[in-house]
N, C-alpha and C. Protein backbone atom coordinates (compact mmCIF):
# COMPACT_ATOMS: atom_id res chain seq x y z
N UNK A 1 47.63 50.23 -1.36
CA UNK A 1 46.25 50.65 -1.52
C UNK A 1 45.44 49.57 -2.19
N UNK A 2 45.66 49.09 -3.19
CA UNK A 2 45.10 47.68 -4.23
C UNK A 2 45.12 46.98 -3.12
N UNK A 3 45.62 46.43 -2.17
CA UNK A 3 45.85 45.00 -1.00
C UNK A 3 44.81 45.31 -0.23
N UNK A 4 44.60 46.54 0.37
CA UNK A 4 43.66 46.77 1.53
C UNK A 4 42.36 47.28 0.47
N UNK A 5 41.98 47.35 -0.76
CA UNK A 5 40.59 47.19 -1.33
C UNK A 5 40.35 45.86 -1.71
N UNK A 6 41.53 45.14 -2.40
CA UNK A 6 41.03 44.02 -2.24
C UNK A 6 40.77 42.81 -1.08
N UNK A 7 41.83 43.33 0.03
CA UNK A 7 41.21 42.59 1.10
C UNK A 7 39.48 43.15 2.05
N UNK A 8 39.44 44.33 1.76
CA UNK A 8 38.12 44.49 2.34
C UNK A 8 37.35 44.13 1.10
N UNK A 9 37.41 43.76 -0.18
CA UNK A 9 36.18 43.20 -1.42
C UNK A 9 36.08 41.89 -1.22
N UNK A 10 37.69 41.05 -0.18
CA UNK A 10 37.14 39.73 -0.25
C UNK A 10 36.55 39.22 1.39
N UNK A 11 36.54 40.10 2.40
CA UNK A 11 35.76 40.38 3.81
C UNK A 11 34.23 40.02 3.23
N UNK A 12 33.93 40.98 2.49
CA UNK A 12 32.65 41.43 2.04
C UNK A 12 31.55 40.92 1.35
N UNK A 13 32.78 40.16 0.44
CA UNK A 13 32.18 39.06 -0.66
C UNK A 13 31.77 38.02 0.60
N UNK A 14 32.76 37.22 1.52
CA UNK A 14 32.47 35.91 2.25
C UNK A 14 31.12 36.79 3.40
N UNK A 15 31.17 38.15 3.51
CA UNK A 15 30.20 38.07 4.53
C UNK A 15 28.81 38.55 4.29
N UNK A 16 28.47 38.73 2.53
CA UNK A 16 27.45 38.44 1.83
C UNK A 16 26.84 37.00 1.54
N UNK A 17 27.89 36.55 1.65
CA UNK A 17 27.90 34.93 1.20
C UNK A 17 27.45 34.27 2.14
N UNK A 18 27.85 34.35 3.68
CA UNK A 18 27.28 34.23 4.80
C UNK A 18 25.91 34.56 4.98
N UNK A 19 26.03 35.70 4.86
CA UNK A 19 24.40 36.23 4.76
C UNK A 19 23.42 35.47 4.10
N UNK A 20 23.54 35.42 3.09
CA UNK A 20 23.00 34.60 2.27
C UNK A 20 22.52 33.57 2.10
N UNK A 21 23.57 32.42 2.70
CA UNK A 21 23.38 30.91 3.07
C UNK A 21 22.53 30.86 4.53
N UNK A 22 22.61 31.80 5.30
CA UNK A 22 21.67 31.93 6.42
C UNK A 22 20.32 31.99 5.97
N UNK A 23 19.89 33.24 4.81
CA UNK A 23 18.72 33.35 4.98
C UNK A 23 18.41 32.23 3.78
N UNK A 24 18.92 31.33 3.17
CA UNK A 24 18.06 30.30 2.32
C UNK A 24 18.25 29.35 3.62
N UNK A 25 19.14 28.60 4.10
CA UNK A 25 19.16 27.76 5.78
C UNK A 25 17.45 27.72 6.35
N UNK A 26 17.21 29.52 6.54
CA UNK A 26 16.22 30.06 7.64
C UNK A 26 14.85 29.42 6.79
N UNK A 27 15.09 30.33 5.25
CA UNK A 27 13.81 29.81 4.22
C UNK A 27 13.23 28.65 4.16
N UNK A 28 14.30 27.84 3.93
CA UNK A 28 14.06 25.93 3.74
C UNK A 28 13.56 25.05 5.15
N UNK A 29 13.96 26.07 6.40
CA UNK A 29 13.49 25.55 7.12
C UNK A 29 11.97 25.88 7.93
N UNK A 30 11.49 26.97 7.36
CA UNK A 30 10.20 27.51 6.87
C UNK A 30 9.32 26.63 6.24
N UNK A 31 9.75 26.69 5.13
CA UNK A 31 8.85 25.71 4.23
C UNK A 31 8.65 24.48 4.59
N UNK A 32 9.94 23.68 5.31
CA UNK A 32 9.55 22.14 5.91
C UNK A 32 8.83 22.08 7.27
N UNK A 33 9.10 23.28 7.76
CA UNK A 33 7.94 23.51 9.39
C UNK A 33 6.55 23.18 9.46
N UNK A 34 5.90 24.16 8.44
CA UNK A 34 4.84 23.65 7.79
C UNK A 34 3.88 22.05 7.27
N UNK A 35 5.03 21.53 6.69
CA UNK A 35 4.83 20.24 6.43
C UNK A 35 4.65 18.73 7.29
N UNK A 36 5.55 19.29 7.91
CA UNK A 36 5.93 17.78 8.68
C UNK A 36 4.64 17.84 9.83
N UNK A 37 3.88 18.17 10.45
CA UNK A 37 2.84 18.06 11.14
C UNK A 37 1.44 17.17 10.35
N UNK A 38 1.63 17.60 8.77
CA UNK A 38 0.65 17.21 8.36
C UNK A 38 1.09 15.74 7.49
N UNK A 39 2.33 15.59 7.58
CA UNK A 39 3.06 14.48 7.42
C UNK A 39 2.52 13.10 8.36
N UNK A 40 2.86 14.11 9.62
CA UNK A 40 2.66 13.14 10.65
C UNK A 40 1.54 13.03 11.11
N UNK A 41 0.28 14.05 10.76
CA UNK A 41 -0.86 13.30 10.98
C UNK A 41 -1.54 12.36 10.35
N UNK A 42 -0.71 12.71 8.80
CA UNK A 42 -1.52 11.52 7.68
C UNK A 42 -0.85 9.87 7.86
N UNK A 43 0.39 10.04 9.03
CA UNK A 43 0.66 8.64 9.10
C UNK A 43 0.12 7.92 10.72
N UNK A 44 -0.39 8.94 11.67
CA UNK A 44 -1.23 8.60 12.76
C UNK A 44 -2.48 8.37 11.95
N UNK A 45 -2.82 8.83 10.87
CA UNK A 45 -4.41 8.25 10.67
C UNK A 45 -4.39 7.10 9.71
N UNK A 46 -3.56 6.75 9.37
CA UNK A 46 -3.49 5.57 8.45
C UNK A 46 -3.42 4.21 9.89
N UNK A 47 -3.76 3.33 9.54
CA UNK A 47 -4.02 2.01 10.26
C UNK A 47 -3.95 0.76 9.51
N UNK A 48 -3.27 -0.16 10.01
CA UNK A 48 -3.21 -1.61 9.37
C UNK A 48 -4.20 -2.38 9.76
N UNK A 49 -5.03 -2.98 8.70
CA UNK A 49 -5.73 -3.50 8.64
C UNK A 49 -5.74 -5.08 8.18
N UNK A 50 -5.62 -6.09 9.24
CA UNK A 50 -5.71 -7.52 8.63
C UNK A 50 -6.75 -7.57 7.52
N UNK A 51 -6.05 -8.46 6.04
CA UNK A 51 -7.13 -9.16 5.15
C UNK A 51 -6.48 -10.43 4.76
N UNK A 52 -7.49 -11.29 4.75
CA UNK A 52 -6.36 -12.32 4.16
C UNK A 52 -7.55 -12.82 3.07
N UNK A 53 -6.05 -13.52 2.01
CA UNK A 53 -6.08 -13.73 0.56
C UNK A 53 -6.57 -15.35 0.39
N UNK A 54 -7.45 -16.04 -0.09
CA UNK A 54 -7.88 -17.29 -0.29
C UNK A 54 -7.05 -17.97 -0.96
N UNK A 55 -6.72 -19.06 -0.77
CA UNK A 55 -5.03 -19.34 -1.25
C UNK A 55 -5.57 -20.06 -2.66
N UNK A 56 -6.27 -19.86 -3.67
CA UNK A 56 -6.68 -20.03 -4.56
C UNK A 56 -6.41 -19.09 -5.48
N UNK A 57 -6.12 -18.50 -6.60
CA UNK A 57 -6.20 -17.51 -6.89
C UNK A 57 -6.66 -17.63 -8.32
N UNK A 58 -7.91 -16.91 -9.16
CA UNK A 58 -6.98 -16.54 -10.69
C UNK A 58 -6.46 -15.77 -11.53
N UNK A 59 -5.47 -15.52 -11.62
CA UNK A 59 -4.80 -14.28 -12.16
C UNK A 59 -5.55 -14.05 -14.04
N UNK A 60 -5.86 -12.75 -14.15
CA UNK A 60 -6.52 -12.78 -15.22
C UNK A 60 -5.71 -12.05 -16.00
N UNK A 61 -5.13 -12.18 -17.10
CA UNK A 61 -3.79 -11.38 -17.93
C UNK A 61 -4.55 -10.69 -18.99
N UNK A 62 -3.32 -8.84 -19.21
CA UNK A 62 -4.51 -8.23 -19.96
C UNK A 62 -4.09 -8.65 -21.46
N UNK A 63 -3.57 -9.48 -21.92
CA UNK A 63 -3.66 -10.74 -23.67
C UNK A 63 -4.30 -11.76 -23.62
N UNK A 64 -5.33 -11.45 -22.46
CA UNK A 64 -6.03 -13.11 -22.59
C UNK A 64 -4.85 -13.99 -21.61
N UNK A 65 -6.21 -14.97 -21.29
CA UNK A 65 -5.37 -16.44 -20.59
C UNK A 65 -5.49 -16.08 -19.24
N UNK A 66 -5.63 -16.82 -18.40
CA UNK A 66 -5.79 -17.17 -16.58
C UNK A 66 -4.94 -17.98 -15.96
N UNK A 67 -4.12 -17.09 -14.87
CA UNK A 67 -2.76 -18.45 -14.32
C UNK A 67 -3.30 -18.49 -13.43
N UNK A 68 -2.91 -19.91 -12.78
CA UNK A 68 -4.20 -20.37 -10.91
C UNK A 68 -2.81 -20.48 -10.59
N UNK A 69 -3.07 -19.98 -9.05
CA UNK A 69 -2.03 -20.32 -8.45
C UNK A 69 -2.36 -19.44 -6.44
N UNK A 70 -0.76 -19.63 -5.99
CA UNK A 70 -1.82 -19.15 -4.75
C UNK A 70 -0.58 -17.83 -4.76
N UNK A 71 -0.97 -16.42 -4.03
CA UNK A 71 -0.60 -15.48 -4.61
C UNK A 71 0.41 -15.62 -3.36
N UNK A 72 2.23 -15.08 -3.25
CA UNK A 72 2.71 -15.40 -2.17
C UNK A 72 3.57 -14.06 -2.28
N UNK A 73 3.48 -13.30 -2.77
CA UNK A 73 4.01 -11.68 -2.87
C UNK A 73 3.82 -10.69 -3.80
N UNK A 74 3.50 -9.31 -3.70
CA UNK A 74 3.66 -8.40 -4.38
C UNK A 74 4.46 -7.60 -4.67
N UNK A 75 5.32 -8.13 -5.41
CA UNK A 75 6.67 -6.51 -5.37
C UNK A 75 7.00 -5.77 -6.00
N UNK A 76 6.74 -4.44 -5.22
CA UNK A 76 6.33 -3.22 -5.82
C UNK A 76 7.31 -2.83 -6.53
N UNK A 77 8.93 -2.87 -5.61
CA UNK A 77 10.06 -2.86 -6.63
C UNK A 77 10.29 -3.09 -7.65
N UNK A 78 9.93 -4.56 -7.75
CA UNK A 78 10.54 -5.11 -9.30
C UNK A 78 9.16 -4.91 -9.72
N UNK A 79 8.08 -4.63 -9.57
CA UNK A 79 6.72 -4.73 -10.48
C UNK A 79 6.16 -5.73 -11.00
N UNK A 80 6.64 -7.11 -9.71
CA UNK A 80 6.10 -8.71 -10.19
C UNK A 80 5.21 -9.18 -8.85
N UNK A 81 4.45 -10.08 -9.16
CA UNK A 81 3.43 -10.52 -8.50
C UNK A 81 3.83 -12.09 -8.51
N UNK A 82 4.46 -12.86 -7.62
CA UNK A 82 5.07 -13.63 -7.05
C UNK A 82 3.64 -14.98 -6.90
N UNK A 83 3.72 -16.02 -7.74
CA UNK A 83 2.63 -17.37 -7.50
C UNK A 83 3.20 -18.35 -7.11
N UNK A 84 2.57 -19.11 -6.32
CA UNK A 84 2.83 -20.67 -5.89
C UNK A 84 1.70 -21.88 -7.22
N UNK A 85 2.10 -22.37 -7.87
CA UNK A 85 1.97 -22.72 -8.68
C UNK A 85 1.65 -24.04 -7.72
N UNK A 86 1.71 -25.61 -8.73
CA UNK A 86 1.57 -27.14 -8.12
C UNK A 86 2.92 -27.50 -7.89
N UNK A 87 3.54 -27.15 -8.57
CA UNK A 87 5.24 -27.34 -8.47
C UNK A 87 6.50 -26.23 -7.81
N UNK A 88 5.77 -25.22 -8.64
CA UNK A 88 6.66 -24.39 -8.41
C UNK A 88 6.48 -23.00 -8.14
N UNK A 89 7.69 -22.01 -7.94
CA UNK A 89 6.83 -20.17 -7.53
C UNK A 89 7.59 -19.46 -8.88
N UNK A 90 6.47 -18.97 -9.34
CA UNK A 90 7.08 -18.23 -10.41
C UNK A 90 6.38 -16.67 -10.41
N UNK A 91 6.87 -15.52 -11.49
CA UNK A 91 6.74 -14.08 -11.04
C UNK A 91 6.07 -13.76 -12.58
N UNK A 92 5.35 -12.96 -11.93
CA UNK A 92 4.10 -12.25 -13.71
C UNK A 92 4.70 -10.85 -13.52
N UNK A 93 4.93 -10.16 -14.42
CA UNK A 93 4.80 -8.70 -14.64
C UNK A 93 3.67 -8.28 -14.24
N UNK A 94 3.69 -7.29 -13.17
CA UNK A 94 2.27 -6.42 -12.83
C UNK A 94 1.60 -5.57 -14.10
N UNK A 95 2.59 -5.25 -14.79
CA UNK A 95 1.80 -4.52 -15.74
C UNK A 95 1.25 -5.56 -16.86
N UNK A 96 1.55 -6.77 -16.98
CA UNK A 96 0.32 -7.58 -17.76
C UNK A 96 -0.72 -7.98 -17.11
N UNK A 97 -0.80 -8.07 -15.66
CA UNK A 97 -1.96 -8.43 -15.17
C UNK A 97 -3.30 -7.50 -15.15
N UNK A 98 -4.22 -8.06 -15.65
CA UNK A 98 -5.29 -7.11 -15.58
C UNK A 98 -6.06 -7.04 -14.04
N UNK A 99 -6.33 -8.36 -13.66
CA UNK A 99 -6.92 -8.79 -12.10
C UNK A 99 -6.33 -10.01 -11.33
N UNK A 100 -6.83 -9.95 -10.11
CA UNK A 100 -6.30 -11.49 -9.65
C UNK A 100 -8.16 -11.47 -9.06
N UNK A 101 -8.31 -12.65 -9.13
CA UNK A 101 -9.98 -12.93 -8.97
C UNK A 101 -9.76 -13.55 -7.85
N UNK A 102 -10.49 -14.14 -6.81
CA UNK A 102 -10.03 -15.20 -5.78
C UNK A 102 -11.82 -16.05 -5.66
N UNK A 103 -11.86 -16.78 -6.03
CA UNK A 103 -13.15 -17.64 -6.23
C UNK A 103 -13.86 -18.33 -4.61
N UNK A 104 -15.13 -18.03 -4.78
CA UNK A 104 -16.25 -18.25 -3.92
C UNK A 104 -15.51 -19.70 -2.83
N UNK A 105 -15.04 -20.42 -3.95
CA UNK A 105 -14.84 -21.85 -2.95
C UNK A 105 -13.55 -22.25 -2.86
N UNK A 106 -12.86 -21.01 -2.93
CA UNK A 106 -11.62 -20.96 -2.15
C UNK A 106 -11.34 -20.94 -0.81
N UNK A 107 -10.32 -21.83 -0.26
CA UNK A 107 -10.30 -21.71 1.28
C UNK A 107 -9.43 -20.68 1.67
N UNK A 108 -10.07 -20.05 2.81
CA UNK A 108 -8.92 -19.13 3.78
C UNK A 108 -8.76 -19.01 4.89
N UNK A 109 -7.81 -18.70 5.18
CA UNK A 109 -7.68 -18.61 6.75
C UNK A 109 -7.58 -17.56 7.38
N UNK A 110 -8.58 -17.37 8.61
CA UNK A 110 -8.89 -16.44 9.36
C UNK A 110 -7.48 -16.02 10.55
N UNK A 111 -7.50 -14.96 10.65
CA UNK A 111 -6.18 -14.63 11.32
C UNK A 111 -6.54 -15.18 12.55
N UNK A 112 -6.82 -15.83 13.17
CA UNK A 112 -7.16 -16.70 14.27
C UNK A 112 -6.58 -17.85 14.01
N UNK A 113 -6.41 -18.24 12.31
CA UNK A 113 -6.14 -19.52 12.31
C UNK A 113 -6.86 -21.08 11.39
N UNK A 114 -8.06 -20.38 11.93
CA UNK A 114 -9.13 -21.15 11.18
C UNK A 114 -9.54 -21.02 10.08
N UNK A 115 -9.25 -22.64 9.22
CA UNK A 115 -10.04 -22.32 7.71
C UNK A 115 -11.77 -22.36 7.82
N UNK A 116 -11.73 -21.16 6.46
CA UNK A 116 -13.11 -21.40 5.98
C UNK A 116 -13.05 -21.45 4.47
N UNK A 117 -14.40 -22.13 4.12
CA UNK A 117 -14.63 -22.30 2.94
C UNK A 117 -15.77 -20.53 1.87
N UNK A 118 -15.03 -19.74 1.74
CA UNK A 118 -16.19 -18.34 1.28
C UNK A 118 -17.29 -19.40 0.35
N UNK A 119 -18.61 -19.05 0.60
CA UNK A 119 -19.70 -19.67 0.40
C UNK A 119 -20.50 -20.36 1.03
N UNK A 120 -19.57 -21.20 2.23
CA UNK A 120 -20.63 -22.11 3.17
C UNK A 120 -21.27 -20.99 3.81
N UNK A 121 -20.38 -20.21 4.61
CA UNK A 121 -20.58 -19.22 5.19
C UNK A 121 -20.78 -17.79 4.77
N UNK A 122 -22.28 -17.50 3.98
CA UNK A 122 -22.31 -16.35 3.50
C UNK A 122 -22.42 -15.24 4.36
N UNK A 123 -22.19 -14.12 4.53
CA UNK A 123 -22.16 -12.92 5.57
C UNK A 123 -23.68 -12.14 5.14
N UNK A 124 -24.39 -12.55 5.89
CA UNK A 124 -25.91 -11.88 5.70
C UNK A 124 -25.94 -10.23 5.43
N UNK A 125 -25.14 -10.02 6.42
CA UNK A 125 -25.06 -8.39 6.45
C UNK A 125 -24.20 -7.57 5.95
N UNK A 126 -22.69 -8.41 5.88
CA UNK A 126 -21.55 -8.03 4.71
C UNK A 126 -22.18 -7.56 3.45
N UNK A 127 -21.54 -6.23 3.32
CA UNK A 127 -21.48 -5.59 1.79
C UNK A 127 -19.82 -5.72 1.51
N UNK A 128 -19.60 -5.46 0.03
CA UNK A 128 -18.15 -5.42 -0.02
C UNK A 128 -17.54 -4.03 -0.02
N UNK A 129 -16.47 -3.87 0.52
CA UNK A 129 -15.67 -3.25 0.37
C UNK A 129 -14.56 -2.62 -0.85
N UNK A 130 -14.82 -1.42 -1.35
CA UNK A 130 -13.73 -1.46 -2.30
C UNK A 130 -12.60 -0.39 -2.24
N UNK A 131 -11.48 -0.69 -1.88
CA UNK A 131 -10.20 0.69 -1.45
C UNK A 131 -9.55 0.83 -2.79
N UNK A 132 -9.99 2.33 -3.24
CA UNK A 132 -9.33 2.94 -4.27
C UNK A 132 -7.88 3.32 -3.80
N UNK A 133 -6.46 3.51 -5.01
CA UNK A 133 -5.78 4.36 -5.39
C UNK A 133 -4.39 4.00 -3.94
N UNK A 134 -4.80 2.49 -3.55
CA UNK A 134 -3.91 1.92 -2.34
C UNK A 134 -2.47 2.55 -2.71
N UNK A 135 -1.80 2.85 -2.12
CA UNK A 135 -0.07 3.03 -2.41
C UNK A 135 0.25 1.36 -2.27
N UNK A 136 1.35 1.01 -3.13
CA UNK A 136 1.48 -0.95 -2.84
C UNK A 136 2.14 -0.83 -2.12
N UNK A 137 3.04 0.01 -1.21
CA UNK A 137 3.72 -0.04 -0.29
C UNK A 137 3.16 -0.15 0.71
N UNK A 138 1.76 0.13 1.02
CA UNK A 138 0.57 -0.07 1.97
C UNK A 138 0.72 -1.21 2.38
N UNK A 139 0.79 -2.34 1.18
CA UNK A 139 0.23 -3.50 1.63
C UNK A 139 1.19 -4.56 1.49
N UNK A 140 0.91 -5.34 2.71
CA UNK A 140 1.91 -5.79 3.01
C UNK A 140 1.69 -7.50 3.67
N UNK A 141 2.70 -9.14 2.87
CA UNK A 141 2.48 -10.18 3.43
C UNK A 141 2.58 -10.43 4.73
N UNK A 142 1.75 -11.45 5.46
CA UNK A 142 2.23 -11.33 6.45
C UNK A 142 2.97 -12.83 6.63
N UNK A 143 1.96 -13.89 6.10
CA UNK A 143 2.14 -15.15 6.13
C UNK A 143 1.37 -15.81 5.12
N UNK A 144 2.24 -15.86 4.20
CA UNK A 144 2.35 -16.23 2.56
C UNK A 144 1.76 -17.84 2.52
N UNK A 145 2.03 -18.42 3.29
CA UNK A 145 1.13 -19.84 3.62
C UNK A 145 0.08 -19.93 3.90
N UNK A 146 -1.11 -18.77 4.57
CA UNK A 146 -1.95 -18.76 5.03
C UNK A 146 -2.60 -17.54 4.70
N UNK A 147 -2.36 -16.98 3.64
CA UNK A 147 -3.05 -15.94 2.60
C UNK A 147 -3.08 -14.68 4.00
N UNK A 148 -2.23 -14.47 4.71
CA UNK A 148 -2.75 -13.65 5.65
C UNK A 148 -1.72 -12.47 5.44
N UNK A 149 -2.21 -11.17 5.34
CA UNK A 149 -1.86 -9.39 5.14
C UNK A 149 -2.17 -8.51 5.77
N UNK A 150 -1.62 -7.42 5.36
CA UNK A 150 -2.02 -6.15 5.83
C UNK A 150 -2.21 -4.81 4.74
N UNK A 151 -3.09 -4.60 5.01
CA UNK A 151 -3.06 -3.29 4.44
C UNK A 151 -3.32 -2.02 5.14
N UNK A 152 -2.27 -1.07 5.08
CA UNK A 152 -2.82 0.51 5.69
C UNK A 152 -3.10 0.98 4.73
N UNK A 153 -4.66 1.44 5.67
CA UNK A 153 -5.87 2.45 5.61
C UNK A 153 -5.81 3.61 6.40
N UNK A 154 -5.99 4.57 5.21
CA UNK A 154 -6.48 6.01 5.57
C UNK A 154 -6.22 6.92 4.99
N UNK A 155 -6.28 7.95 4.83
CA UNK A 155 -6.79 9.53 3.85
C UNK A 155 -5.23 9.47 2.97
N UNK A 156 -5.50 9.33 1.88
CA UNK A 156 -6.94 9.93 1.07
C UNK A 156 -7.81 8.69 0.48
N UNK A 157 -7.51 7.20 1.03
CA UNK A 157 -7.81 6.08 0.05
C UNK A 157 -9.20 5.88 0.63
N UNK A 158 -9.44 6.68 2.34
CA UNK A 158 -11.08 6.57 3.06
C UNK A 158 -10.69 7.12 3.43
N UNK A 159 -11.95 7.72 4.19
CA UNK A 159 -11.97 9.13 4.99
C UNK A 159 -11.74 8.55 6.47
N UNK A 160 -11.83 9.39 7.16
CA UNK A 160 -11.65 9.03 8.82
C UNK A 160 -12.43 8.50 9.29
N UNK A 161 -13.78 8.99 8.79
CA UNK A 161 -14.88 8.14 8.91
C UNK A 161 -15.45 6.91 8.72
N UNK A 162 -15.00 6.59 7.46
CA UNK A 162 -14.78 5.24 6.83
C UNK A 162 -13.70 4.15 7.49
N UNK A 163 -12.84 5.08 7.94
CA UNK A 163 -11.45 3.78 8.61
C UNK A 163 -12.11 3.78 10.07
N UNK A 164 -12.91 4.52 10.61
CA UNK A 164 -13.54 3.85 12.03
C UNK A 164 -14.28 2.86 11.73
N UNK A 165 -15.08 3.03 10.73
CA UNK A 165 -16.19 1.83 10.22
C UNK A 165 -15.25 0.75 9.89
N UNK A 166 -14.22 0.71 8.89
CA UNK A 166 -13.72 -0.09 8.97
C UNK A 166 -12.75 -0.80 10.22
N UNK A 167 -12.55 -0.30 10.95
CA UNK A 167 -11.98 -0.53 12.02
C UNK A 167 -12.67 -1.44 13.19
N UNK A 168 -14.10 -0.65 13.18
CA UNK A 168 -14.95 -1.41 13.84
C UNK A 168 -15.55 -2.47 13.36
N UNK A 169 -15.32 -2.85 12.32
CA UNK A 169 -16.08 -4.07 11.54
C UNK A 169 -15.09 -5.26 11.35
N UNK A 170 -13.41 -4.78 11.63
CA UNK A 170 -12.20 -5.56 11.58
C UNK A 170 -11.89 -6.13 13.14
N UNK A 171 -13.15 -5.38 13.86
CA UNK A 171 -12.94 -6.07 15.63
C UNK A 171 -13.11 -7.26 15.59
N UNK A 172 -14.41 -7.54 14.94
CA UNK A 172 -14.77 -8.94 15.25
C UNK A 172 -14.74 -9.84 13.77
N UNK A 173 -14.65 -9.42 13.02
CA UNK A 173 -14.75 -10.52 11.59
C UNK A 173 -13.73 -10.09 10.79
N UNK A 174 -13.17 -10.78 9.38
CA UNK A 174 -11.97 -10.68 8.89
C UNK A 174 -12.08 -10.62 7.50
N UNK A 175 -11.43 -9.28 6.97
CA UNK A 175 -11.98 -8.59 5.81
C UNK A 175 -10.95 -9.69 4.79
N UNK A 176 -11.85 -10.73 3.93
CA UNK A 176 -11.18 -11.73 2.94
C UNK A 176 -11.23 -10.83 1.25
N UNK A 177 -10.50 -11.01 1.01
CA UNK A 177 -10.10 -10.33 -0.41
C UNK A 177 -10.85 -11.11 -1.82
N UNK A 178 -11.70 -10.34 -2.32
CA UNK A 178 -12.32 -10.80 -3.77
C UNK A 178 -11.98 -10.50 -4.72
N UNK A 179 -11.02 -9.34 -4.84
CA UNK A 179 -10.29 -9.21 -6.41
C UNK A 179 -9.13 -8.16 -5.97
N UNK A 180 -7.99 -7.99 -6.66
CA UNK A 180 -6.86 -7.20 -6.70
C UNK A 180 -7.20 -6.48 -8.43
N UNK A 181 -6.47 -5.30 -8.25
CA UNK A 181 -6.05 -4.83 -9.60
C UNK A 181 -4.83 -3.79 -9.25
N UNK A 182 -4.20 -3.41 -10.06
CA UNK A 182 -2.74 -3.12 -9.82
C UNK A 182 -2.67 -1.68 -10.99
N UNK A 183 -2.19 -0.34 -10.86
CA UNK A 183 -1.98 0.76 -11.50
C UNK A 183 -0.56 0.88 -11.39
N UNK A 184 0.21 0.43 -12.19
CA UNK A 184 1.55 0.07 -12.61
C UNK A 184 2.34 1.32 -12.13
N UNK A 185 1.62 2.37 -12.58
CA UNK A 185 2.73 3.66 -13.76
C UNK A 185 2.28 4.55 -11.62
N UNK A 186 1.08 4.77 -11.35
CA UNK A 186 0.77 5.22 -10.29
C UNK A 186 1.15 4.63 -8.88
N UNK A 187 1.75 2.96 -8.98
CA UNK A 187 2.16 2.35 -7.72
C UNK A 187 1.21 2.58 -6.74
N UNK A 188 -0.56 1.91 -7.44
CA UNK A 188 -1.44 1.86 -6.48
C UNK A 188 -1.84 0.33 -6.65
N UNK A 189 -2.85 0.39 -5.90
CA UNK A 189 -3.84 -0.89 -6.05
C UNK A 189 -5.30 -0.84 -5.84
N UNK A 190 -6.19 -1.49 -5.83
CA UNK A 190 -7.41 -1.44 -5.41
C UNK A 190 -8.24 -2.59 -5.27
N UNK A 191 -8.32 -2.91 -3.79
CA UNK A 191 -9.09 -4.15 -3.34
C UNK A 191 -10.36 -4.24 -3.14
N UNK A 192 -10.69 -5.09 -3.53
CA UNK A 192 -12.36 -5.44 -2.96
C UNK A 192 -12.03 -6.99 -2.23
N UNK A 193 -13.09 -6.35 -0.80
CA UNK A 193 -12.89 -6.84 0.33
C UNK A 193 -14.69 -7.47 1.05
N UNK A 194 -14.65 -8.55 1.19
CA UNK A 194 -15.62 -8.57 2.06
C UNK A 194 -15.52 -9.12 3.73
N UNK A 195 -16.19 -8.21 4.72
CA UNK A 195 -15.86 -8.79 5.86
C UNK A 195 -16.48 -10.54 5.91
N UNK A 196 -15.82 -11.33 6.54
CA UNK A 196 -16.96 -12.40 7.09
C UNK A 196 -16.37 -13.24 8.78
């Protein structure tokens, strides 16, 4: 009598247990149904956007002091910002940097290829651009010799509206970078950009 209650208490137990793991299975896959659509629309609306960096740079540190150099990576991993110096490449802590500035008569090169000098050529109609709250994983080298990147754009850093404008303004001219700043603890960034 004890053998056949405890074999139907341990039937019962595994086919509660069953039960069970089904309906959290069913739950979890509820809750991620939901999600992943809006996953995947926020990465169809994001877009890479060429900018390239004036291979001049000055890094402005938040203890005081300015390192020049030309900027040849950002990494988000280790949280260092990678310079080409006259000699040599050396790495700053992102979290001492306050800005990287990139000066008027710095040269850059247009993803076409061609240098320009920012200043000969002022953009009459260019306003600047400024992208809040970037993820740094956004942005990305392309060719560290020729200050040339990418950054993806789109919601929540501009609206949809804003990344057509920007989109349409990246057809024909090439959005050059006027200052970086870096949010350590948040793993953002925020560029100011002018087309020319």
């Amino acid at each position: 009598m004890k053998r056949k209650t405890l074999s139907f208490l341990v039937v019962a137990l595994f086919t509660v247990t069953a039960g069970m793991a089904a309906q959290v299975n069913a739950a979890s896959q509820e809750v991620h149904k939901p999600n992943l659509p809006s996953v995947q629309a926020q990465a169809k609306a994001s877009q890479s956007i060429p900018v390239a960096l004036p291979i001049k740079a000055e890094i402005v540190m938040k203890g005081g002091g300015i390192r020049d150099g030309k900027v040849v990576q950002i990494d988000e991993k280790g949280q260092k910002l990678w310079i080409q110096g006259e000699t040599d490449k050396k790495s700053l802590p992102l979290s001492q940097v306050e800005k990287i500035v990139f000066p008027n008569n710095a040269v850059v090169y247009r993803a076409n290829g061609g240098p320009i000098v920012r200043g000969e050529l002022p953009p009459a109609t260019s306003t600047q651009a400024k992208w809040n709250g970037i993820p740094m994983s956004a942005f990305e080298m392309k060719d560290a010799a020729k200050g040339q990147a990418e950054v993806k754009l789109g919601p929540p850093v501009v609206s949809r509206g804003q990344l057509r404008g920007i989109l349409g303004v990246a057809k024909d001219r090439q959005f050059v970078v006027d200052e970086m700043q870096f949010d350590v603890q948040k793993k953002t960034m925020t560029i100011k950009a002018t087309p020319y």
